[in-house]
C-alpha atoms as a PDB file:
ATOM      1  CA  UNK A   1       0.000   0.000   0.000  1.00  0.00           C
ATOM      2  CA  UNK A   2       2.708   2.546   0.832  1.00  0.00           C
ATOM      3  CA  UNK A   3       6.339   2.025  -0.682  1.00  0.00           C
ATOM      4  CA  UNK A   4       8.999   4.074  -0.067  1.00  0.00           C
ATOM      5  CA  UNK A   5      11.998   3.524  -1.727  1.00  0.00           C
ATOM      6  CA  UNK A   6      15.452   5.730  -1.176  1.00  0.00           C
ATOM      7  CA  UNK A   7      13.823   8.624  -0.080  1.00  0.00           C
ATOM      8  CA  UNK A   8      15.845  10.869   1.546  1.00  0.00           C
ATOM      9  CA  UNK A   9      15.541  14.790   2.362  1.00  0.00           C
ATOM     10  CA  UNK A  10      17.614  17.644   2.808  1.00  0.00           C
ATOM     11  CA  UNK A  11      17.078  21.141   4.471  1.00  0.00           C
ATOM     12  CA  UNK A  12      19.951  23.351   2.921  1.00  0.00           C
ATOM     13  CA  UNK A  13      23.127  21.514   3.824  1.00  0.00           C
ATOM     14  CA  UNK A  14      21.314  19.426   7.024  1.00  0.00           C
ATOM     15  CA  UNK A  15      20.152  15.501   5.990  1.00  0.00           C
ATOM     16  CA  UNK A  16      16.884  15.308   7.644  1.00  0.00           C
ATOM     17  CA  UNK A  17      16.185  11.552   6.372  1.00  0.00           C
ATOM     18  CA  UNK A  18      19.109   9.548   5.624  1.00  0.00           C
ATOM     19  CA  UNK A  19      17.723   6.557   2.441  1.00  0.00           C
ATOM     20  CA  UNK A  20      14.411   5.154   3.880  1.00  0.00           C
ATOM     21  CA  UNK A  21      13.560   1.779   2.235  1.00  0.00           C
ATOM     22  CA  UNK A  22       9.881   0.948   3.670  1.00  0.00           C
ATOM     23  CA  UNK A  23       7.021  -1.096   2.533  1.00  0.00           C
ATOM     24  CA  UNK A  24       3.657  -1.106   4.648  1.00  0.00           C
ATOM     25  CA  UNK A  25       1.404  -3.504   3.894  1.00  0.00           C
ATOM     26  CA  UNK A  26      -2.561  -3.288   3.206  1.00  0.00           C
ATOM     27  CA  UNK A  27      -4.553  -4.443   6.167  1.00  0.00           C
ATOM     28  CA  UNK A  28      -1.428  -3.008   8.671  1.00  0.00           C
ATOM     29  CA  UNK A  29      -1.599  -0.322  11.477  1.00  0.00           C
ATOM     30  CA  UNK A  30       2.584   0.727  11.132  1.00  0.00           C
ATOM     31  CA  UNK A  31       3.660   2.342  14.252  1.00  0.00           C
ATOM     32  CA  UNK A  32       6.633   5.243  12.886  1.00  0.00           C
ATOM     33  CA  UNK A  33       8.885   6.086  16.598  1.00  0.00           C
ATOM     34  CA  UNK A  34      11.979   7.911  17.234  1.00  0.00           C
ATOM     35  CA  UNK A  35      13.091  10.976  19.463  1.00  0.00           C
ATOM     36  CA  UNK A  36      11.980  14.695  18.559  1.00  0.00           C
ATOM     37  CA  UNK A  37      14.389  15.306  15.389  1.00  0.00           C
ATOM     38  CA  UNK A  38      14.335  11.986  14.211  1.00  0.00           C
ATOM     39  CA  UNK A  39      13.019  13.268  11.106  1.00  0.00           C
ATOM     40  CA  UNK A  40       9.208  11.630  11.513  1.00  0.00           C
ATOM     41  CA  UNK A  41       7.488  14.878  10.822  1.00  0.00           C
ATOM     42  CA  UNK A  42       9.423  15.172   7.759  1.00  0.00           C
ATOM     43  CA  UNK A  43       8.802  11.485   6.283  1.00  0.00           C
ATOM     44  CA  UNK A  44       4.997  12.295   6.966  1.00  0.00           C
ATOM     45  CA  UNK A  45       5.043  15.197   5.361  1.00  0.00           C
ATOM     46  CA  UNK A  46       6.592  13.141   2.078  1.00  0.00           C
ATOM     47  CA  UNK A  47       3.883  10.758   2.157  1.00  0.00           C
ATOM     48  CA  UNK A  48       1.153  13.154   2.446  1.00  0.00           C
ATOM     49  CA  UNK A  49       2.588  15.353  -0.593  1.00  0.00           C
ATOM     50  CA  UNK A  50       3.225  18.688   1.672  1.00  0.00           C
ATOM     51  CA  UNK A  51       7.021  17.891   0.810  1.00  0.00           C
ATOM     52  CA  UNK A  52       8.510  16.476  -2.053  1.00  0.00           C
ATOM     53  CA  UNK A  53      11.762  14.125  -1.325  1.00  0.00           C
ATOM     54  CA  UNK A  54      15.116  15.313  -2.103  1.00  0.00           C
ATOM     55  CA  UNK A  55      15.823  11.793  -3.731  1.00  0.00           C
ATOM     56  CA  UNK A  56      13.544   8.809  -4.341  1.00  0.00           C
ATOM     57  CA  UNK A  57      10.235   7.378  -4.695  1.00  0.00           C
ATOM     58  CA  UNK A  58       7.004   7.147  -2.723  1.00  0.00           C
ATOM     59  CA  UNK A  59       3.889   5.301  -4.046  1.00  0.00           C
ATOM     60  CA  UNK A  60       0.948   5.204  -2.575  1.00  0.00           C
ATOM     61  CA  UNK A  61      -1.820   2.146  -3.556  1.00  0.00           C
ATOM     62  CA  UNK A  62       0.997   1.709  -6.620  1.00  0.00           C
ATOM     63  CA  UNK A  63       0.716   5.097  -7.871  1.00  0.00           C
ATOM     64  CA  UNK A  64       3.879   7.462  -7.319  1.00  0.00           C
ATOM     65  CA  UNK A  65       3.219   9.785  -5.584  1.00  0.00           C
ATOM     66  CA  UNK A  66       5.918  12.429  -7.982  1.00  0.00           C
ATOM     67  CA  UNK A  67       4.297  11.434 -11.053  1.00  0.00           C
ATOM     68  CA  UNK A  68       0.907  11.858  -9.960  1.00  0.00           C
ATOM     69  CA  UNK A  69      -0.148  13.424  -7.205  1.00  0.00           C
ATOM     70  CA  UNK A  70      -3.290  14.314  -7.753  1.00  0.00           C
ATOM     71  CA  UNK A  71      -4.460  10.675  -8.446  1.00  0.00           C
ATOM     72  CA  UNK A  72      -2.334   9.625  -5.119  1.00  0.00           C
ATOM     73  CA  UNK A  73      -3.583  12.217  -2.448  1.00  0.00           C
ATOM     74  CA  UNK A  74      -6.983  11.096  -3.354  1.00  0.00           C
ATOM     75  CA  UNK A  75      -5.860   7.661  -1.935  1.00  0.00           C
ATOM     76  CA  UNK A  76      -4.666   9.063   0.933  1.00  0.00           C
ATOM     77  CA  UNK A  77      -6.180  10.307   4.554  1.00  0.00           C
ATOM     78  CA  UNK A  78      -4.405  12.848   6.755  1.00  0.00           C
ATOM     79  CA  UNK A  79      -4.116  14.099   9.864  1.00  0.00           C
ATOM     80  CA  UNK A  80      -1.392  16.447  11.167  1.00  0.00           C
ATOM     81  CA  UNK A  81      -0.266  16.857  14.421  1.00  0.00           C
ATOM     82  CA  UNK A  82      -1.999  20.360  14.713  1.00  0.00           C
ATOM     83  CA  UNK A  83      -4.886  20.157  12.558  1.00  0.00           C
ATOM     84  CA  UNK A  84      -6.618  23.087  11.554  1.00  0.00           C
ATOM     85  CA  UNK A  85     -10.520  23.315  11.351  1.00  0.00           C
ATOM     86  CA  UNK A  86     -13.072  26.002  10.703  1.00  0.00           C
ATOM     87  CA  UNK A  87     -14.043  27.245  14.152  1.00  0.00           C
ATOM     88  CA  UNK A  88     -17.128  29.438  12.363  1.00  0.00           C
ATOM     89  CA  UNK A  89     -18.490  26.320  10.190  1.00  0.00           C
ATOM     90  CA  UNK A  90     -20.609  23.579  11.238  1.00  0.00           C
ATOM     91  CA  UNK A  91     -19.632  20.277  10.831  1.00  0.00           C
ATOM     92  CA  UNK A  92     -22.154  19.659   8.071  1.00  0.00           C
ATOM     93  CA  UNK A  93     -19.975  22.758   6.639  1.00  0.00           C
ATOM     94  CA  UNK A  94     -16.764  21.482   7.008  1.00  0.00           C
ATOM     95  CA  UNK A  95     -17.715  18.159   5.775  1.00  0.00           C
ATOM     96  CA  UNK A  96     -19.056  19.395   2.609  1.00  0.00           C
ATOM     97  CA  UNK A  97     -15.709  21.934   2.050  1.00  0.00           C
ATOM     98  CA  UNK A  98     -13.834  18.666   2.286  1.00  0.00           C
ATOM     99  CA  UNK A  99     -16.039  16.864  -0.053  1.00  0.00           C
ATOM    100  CA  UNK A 100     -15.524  19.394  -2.585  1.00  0.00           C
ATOM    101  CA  UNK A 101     -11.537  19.377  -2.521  1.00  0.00           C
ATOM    102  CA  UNK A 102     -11.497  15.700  -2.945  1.00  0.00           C
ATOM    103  CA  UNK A 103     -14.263  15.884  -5.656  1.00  0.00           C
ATOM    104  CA  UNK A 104     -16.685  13.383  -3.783  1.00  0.00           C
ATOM    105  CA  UNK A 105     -19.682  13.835  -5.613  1.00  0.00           C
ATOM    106  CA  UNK A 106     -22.418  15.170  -4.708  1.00  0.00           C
ATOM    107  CA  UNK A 107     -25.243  12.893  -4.261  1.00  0.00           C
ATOM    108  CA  UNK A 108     -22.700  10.821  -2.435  1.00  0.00           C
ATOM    109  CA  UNK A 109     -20.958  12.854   0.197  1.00  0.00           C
ATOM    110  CA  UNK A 110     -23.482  13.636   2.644  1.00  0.00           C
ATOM    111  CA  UNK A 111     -24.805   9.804   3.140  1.00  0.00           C
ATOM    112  CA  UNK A 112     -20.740   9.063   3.463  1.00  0.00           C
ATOM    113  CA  UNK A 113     -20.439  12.397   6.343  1.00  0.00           C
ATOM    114  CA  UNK A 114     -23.606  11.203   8.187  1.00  0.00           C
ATOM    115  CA  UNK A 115     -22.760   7.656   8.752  1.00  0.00           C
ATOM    116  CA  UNK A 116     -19.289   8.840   9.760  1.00  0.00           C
ATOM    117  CA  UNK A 117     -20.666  11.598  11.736  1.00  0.00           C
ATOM    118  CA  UNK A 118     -23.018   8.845  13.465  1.00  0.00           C
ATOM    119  CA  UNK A 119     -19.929   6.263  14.160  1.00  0.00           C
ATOM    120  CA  UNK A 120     -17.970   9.262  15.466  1.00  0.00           C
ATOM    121  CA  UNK A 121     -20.943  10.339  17.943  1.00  0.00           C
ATOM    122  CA  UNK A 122     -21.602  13.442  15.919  1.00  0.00           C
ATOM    123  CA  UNK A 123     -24.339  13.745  14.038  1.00  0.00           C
ATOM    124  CA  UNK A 124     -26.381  14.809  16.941  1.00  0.00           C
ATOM    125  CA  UNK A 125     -24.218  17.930  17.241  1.00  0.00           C
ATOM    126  CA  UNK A 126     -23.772  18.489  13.490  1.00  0.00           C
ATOM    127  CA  UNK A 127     -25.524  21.372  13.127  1.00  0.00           C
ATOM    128  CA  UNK A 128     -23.313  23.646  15.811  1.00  0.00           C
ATOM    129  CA  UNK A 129     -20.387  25.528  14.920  1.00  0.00           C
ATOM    130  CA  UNK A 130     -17.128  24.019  15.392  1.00  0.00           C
ATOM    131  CA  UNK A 131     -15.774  26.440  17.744  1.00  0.00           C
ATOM    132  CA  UNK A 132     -18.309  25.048  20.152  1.00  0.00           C
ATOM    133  CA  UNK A 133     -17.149  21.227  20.082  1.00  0.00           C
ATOM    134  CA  UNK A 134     -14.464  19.986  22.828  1.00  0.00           C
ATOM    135  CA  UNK A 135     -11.213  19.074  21.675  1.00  0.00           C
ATOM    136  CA  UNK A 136     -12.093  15.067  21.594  1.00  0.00           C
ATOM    137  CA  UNK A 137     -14.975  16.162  19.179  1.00  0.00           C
ATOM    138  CA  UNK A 138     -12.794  17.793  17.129  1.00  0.00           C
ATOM    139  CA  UNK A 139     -10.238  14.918  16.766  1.00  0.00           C
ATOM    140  CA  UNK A 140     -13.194  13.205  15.795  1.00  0.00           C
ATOM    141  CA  UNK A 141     -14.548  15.561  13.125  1.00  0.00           C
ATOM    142  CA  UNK A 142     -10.936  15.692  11.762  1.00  0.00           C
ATOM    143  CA  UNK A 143     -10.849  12.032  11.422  1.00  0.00           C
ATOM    144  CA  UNK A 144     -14.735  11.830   9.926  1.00  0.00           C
ATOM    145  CA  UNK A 145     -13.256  14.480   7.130  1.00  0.00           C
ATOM    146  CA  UNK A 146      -9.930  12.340   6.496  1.00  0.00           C
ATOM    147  CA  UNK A 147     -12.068   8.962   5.632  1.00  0.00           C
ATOM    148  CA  UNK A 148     -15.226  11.168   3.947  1.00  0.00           C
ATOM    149  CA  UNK A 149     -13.245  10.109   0.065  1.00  0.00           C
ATOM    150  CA  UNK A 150     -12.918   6.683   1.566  1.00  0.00           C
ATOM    151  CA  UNK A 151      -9.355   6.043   1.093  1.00  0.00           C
ATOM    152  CA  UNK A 152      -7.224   3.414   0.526  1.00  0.00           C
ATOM    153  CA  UNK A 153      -3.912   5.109   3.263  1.00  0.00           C
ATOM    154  CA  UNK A 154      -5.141   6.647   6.805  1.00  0.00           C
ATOM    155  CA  UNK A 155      -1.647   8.480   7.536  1.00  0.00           C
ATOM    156  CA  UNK A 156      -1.710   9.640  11.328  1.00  0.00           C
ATOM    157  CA  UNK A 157       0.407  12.132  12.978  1.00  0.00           C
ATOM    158  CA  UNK A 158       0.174  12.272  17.038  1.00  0.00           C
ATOM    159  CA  UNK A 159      -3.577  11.717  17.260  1.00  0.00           C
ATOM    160  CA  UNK A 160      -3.526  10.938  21.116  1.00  0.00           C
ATOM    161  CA  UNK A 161      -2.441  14.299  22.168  1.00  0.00           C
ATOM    162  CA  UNK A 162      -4.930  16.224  24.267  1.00  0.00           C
ATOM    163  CA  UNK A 163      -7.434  13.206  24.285  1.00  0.00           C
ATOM    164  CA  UNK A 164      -9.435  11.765  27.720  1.00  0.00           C
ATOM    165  CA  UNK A 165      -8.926   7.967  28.192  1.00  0.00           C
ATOM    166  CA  UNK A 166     -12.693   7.375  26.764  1.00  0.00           C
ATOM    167  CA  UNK A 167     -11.270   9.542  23.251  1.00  0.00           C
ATOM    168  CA  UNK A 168      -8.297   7.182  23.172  1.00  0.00           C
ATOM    169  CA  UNK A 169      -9.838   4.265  23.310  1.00  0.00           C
ATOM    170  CA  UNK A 170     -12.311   5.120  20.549  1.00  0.00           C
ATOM    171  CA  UNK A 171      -8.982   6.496  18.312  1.00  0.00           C
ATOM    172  CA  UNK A 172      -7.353   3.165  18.363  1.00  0.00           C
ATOM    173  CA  UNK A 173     -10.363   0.638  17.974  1.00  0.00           C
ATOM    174  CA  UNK A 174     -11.293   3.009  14.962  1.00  0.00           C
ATOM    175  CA  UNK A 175      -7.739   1.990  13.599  1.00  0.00           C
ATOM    176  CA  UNK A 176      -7.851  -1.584  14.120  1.00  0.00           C
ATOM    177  CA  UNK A 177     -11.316  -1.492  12.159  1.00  0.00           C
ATOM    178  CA  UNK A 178      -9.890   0.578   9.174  1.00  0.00           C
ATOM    179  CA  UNK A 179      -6.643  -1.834   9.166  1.00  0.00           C
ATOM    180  CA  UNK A 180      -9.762  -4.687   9.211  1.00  0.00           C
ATOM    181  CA  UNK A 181     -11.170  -3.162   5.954  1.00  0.00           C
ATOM    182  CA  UNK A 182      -8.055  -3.817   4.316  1.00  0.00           C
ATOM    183  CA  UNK A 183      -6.711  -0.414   4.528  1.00  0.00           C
ATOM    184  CA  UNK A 184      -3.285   0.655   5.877  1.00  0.00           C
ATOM    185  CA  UNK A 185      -2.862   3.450   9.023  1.00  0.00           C
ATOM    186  CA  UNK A 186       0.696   4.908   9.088  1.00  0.00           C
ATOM    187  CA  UNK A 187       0.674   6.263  12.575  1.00  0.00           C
ATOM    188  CA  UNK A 188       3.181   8.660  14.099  1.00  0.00           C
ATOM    189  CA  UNK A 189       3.080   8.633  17.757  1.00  0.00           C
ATOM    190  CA  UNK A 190       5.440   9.353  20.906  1.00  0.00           C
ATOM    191  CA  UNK A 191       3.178   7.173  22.989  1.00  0.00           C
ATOM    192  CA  UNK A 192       4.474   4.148  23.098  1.00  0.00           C
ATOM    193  CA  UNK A 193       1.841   2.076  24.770  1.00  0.00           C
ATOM    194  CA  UNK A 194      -0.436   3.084  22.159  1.00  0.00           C
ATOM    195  CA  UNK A 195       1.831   1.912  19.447  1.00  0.00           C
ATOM    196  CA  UNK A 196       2.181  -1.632  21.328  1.00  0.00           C
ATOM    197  CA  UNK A 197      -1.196  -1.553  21.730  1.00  0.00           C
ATOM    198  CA  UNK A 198      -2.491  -1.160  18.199  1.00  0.00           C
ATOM    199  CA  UNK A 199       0.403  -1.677  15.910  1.00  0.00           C
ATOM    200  CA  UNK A 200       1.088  -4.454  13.832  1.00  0.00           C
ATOM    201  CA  UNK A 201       4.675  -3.445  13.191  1.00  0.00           C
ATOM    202  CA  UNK A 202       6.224  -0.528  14.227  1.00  0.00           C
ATOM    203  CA  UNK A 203      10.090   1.198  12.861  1.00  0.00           C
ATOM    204  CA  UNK A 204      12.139   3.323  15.356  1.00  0.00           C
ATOM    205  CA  UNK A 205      13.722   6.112  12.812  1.00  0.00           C
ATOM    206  CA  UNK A 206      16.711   7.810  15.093  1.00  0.00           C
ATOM    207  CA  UNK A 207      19.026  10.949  13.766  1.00  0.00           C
ATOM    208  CA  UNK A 208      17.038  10.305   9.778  1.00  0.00           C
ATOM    209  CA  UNK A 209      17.775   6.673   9.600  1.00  0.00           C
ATOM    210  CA  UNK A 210      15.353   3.715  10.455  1.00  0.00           C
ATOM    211  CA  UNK A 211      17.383   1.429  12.947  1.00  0.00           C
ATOM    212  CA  UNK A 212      14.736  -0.920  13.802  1.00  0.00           C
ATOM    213  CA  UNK A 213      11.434  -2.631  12.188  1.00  0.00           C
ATOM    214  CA  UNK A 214       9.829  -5.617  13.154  1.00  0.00           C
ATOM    215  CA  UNK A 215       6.837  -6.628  15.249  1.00  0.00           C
ATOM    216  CA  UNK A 216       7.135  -6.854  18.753  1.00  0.00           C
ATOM    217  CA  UNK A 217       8.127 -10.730  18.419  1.00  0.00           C
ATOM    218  CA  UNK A 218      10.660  -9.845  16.369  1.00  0.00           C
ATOM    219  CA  UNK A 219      12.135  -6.740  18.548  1.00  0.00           C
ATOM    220  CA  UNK A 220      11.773  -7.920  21.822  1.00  0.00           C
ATOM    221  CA  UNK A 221      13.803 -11.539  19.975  1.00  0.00           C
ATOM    222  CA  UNK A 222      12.196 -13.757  22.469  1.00  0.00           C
ATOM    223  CA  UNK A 223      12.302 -11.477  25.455  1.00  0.00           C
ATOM    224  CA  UNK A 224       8.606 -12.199  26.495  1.00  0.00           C
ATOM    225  CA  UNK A 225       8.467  -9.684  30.138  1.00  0.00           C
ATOM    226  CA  UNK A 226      10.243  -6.568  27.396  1.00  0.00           C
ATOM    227  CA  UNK A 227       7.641  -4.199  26.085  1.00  0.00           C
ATOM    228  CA  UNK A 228       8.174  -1.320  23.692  1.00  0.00           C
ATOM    229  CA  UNK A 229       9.451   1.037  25.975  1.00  0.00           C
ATOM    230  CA  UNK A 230      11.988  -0.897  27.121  1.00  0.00           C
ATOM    231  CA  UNK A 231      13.085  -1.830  23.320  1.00  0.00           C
ATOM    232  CA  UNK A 232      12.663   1.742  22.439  1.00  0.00           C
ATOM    233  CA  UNK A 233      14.969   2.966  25.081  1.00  0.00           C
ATOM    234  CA  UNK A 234      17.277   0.585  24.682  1.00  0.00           C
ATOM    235  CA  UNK A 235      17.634   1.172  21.041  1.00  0.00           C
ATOM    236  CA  UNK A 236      17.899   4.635  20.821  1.00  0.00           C
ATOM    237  CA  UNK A 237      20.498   4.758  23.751  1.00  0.00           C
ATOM    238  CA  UNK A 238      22.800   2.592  22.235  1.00  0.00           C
ATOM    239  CA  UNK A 239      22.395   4.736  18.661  1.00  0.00           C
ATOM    240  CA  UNK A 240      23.079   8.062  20.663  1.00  0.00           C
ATOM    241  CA  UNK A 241      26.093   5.941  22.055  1.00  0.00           C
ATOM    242  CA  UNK A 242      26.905   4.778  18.478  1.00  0.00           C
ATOM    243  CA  UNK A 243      27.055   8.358  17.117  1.00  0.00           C
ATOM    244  CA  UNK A 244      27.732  10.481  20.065  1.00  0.00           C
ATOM    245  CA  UNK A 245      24.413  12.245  20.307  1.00  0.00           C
ATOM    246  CA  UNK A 246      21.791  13.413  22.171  1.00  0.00           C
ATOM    247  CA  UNK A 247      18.985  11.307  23.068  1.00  0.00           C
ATOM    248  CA  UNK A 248      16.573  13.707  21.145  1.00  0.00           C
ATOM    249  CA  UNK A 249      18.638  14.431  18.131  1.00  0.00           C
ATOM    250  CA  UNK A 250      19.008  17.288  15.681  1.00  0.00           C
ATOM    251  CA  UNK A 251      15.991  19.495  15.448  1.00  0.00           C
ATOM    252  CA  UNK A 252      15.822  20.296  11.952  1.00  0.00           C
ATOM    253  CA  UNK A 253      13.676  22.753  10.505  1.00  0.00           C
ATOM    254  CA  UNK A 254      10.750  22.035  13.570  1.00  0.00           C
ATOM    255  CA  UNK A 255      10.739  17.730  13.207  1.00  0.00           C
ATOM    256  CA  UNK A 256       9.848  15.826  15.407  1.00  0.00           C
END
């Protein structure tokens, strides 16, 4: 579903993402770790076309993503780590402004934003203006308006943040049904239990470069009482060791 093949990025004469080889399969939720400055940010930014790579290839559902990205995007759902709504539209409003950038037609998109709006324990509120919603209602609304085109890629960037344990909980069962349908979430996350939790793989990315991937079989290597944290830690330790770095890394141009 998503292939990335020797991407890599520069800022000027900093190397933000050293050659990233990754394939994530249909039917996965792909935990993406590291430290601030690892240079997650900037990988999710590739895959949802806000940057283009320095070097290398990103397809998305087969299509790449250089060649054309129009056609790609449309496969794709996102959600930054600051998402911005329209505090003075309802989310009937918002719904349909989305709808219109991804050309959903329109004897189609309001059945598709009312049975989202229903899963997400919206549509009784549809009608207010956004500005009146909590923030768990809004990380809800976002996520109604990233699946409204029904797409093949749900690409995630920190979507616990800010959430009650009730919000959480609804976030990451909503994954596991997506990755159920066949699709593929790409989720960015510093929470670690969450990625344990939901993930069928996960990669640690440290100082640009990807330094582990693997389920948690295959990264704790037979170590049944290790959990992510402790792998994490580990990990990243002995790379700071390795290269004689901080624990959170470069900060280049704001990545995280």
């Amino acid at each position: 579903m998503i292939r990335i093949e020797g991407v890599e990025k520069w800022y000027g004469g900093f190397q933000a993402l050293h050659r990233l080889d990754l394939h994530v399969r249909p039917g996965e939720v792909f935990g993406f770790l590291g430290p601030n400055g690892a240079g997650k940010t900037t990988t999710i930014r590739m895959l949802s076309g806000v940057l283009s790579p320095t070097r290398g290839r990103i397809r998305i559902d087969g299509i790449d993503l250089a060649r054309h990205p129009v056609e790609s995007k449309r496969r794709v759902g996102y959600i930054p780590d600051r998402p911005y709504l329209y505090d003075k539209l309802t989310a009937w409003e918002f719904l349909r402004f989305v709808a219109g950038m991804y050309g959903v037609p329109a004897e189609t998109w309001r059945q598709r934003a009312r049975e989202l709006l229903a899963e997400h324990d919206l549509l009784h509120r549809a009608d207010e203006l956004v500005e009146a919603y909590s923030h768990g209602m809004k990380q809800r609304l976002v996520l109604s308006a990233a699946l409204l085109h029904d797409p093949r890629a749900l690409i995630v960037d920190e979507p616990m943040v800010g959430l009650d344990p009730h919000g959480a909980r609804r976030i990451k069962e909503r994954f596991r049904q997506i990755a159920a349908e066949g699709r593929t979430v790409f989720l960015s996350t510093h929470s670690l239990d969450v990625a344990q939790e939901v993930c069928d793989r996960v990669g640690i990315l440290y100082g640009g470069r990807l330094v582990a991937l693997g389920t948690m079989d295959e990264l704790v290597g037979g170590d049944r009482g290790a959990d992510l944290e402790e792998v994490f830690m580990t990990i990243t330790e002995e790379e700071s060791n390795a290269a004689g770095l901080p624990l959170t890394g470069p900060q280049g141009a704001g990545d995280s």
